[in-house]
C-alpha atoms as a PDB file:
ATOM      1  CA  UNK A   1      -6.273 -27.085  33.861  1.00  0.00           C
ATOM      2  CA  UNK A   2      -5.349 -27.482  30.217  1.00  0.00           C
ATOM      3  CA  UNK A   3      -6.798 -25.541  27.553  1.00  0.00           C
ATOM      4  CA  UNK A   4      -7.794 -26.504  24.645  1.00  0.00           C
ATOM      5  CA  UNK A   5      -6.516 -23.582  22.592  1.00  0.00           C
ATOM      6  CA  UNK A   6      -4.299 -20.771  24.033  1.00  0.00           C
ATOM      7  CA  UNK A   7      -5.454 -17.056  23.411  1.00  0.00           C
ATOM      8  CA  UNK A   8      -2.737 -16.680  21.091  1.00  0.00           C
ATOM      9  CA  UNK A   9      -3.885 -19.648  18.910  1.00  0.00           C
ATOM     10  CA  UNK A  10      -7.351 -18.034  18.748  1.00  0.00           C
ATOM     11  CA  UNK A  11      -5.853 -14.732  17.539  1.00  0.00           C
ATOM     12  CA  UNK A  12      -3.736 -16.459  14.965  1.00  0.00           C
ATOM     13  CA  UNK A  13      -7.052 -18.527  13.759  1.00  0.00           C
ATOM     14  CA  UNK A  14      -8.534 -14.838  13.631  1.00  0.00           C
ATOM     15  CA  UNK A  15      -6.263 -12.829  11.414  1.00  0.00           C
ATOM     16  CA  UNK A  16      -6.285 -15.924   9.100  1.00  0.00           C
ATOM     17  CA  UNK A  17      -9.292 -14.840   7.650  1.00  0.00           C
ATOM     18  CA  UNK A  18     -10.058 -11.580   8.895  1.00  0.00           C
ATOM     19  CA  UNK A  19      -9.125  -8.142   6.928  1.00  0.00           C
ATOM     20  CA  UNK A  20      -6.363  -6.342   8.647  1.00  0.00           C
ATOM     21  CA  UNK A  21      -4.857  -2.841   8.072  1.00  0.00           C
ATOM     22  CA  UNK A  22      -1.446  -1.674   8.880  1.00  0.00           C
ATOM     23  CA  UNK A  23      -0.806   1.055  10.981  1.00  0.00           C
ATOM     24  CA  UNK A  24       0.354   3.367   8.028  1.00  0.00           C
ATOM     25  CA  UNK A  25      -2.553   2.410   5.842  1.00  0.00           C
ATOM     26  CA  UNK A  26      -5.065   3.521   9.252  1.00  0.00           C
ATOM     27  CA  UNK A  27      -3.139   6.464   9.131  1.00  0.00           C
ATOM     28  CA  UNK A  28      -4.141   7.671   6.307  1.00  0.00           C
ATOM     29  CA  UNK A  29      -7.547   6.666   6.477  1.00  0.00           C
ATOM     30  CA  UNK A  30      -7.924   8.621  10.084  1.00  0.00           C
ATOM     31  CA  UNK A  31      -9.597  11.797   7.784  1.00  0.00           C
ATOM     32  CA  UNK A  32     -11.670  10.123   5.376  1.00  0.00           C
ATOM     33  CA  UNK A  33     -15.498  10.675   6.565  1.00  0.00           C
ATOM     34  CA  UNK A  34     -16.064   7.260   4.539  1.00  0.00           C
ATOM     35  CA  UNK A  35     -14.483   5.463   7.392  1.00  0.00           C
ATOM     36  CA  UNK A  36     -15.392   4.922  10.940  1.00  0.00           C
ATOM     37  CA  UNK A  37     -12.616   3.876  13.041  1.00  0.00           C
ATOM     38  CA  UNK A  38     -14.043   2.004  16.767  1.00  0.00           C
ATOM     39  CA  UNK A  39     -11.515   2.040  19.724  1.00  0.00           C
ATOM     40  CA  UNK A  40     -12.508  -0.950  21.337  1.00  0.00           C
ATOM     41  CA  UNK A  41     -10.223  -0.327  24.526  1.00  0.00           C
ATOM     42  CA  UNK A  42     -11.570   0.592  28.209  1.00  0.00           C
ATOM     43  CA  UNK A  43     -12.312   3.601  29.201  1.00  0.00           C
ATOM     44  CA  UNK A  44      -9.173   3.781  31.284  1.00  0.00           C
ATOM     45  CA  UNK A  45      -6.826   2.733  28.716  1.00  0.00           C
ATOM     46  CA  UNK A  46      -7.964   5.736  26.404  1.00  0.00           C
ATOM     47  CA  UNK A  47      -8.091   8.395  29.381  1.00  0.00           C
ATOM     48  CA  UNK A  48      -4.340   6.698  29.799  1.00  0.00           C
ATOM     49  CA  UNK A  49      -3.003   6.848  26.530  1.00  0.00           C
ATOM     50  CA  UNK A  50      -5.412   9.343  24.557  1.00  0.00           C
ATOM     51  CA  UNK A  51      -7.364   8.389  21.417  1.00  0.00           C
ATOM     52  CA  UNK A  52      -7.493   8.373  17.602  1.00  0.00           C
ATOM     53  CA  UNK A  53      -9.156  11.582  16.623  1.00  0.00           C
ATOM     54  CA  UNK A  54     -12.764  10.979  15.342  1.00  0.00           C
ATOM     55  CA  UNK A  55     -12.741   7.482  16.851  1.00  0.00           C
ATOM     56  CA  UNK A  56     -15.769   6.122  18.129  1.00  0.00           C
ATOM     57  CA  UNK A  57     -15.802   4.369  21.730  1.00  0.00           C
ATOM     58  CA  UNK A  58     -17.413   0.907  22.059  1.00  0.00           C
ATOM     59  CA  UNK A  59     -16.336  -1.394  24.634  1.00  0.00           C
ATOM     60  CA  UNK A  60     -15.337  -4.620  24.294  1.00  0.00           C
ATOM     61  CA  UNK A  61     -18.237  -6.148  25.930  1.00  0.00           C
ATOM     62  CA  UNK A  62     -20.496  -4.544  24.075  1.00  0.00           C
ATOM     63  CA  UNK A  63     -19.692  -5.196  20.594  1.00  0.00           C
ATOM     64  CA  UNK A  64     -21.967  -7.443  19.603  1.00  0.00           C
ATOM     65  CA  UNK A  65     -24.985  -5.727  21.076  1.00  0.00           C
ATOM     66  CA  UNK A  66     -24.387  -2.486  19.716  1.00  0.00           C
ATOM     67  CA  UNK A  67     -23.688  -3.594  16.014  1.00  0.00           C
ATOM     68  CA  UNK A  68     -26.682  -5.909  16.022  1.00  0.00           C
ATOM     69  CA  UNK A  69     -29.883  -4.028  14.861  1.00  0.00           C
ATOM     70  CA  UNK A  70     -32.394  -6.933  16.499  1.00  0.00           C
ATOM     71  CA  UNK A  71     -30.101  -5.519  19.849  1.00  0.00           C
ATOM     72  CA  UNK A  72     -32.369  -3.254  22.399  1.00  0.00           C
ATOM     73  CA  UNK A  73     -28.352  -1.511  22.309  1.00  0.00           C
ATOM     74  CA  UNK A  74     -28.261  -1.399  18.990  1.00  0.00           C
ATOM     75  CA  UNK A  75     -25.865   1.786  17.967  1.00  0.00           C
ATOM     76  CA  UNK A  76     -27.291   3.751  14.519  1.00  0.00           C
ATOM     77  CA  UNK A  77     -23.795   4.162  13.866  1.00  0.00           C
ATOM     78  CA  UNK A  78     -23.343   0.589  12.792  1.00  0.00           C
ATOM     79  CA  UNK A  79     -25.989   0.928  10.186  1.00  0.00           C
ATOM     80  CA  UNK A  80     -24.358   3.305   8.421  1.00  0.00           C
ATOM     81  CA  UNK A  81     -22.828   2.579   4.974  1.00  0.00           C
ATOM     82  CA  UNK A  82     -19.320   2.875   5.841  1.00  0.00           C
ATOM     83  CA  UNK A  83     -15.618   1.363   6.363  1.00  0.00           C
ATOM     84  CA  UNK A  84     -15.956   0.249   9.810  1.00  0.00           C
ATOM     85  CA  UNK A  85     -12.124  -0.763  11.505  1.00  0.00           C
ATOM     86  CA  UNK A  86     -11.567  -1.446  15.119  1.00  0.00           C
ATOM     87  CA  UNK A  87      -8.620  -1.041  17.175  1.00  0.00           C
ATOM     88  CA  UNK A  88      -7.151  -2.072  20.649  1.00  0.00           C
ATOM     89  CA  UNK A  89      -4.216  -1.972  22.359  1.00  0.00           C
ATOM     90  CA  UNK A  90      -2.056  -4.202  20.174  1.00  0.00           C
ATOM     91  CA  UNK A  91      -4.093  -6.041  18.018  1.00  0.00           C
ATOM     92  CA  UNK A  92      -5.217  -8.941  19.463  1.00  0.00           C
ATOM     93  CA  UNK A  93      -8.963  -8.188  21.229  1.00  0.00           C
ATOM     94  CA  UNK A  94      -9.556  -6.931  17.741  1.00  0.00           C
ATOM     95  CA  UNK A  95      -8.386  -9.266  15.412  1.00  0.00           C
ATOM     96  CA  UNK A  96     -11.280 -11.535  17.888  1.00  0.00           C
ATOM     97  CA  UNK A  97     -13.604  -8.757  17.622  1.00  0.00           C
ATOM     98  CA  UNK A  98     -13.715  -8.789  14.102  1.00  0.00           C
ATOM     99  CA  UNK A  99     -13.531 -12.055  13.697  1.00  0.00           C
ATOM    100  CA  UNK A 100     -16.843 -12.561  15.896  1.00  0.00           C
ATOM    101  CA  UNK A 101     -18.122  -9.895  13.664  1.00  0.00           C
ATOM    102  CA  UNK A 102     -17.609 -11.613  10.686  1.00  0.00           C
ATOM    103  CA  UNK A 103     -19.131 -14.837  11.710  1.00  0.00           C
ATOM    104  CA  UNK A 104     -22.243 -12.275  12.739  1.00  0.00           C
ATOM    105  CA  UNK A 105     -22.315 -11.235   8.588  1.00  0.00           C
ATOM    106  CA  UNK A 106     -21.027  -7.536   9.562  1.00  0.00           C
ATOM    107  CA  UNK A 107     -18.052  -6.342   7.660  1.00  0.00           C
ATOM    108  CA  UNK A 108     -15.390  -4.752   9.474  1.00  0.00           C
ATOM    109  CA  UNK A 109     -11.373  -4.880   9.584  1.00  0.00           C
ATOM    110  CA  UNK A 110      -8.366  -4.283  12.791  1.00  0.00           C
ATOM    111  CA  UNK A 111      -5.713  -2.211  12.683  1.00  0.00           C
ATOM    112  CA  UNK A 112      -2.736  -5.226  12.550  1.00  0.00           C
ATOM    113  CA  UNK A 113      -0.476  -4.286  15.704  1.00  0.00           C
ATOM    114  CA  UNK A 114      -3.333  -1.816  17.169  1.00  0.00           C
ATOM    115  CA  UNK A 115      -3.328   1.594  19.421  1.00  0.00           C
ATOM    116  CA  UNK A 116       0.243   0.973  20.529  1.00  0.00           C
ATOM    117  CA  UNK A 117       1.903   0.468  16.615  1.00  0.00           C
ATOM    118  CA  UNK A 118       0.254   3.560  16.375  1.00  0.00           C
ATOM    119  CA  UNK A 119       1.639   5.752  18.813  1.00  0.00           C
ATOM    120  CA  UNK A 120       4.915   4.411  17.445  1.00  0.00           C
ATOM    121  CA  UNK A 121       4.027   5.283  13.958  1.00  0.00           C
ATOM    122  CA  UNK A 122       3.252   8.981  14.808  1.00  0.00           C
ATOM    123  CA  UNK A 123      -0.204   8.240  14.368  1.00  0.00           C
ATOM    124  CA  UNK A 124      -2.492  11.405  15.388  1.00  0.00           C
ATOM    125  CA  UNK A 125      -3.389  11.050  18.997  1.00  0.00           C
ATOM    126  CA  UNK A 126      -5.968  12.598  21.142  1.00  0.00           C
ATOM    127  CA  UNK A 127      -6.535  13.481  24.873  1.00  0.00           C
ATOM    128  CA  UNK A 128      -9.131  12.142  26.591  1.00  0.00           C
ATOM    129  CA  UNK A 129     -10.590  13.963  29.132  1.00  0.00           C
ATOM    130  CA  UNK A 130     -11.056  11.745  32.589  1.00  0.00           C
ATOM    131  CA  UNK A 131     -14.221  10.803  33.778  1.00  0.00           C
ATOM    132  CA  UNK A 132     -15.018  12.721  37.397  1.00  0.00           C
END
């Protein structure tokens, strides 16, 4: 079966017109309480590789639903009046994320090359604890 567009093609399309913040600039903002920085990786991937300290968890699937205040899982935290920028693995499922966002009228920005440009960047990291 032939796509019409590849994943790649929809990232690309993404980033064109969505704000995104390189790792070194995220770094810097990891302290400011202005800020809110969302890990939108799975649980496992964070229990994996730890966290950004102060990062708040939403799940990819749930995006939408939580930042959407007409959502019955609406989250208060995405009514607050701050910097909102969301991170994955590498950049990709949140250049989309944000993108979707966008089209939604909520402002929000990625972290370029994501959790993994991070790591690399001696970004602060965090355990996560596992789930029992």
């Amino acid at each position: 079966m032939a796509l019409k567009t590849t994943a790649a093609e929809m990232v690309a399309q993404a980033r064109a017109r969505i704000t995104e913040i390189a790792t070194e600039d995220g770094i810097k903002m990891v302290d400011d309480p202005n800020v809110v920085i969302v890990d939108i990786r799975d649980p496992r991937e964070r229990e994996r590789t730890g966290i950004i300290p102060g990062s708040f968890s939403c799940p990819r699937g749930m995006v939408e639903f939580w930042v959407d205040p007409q959502s019955p899982y609406f989250k208060p935290i995405f009514g607050e009046d701050k910097t909102f920028v969301f991170h994955c693995a590498s950049g990709w499922r949140s250049a989309l994320t944000v993108a979707t966002l966008q089209d939604m009228g909520f402002e929000a920005a990625h972290l370029t090359d994501g959790f993994g440009d991070w790591v690399q960047k001696n970004g602060p990291i965090a355990a996560l604890e596992p789930r029992s």
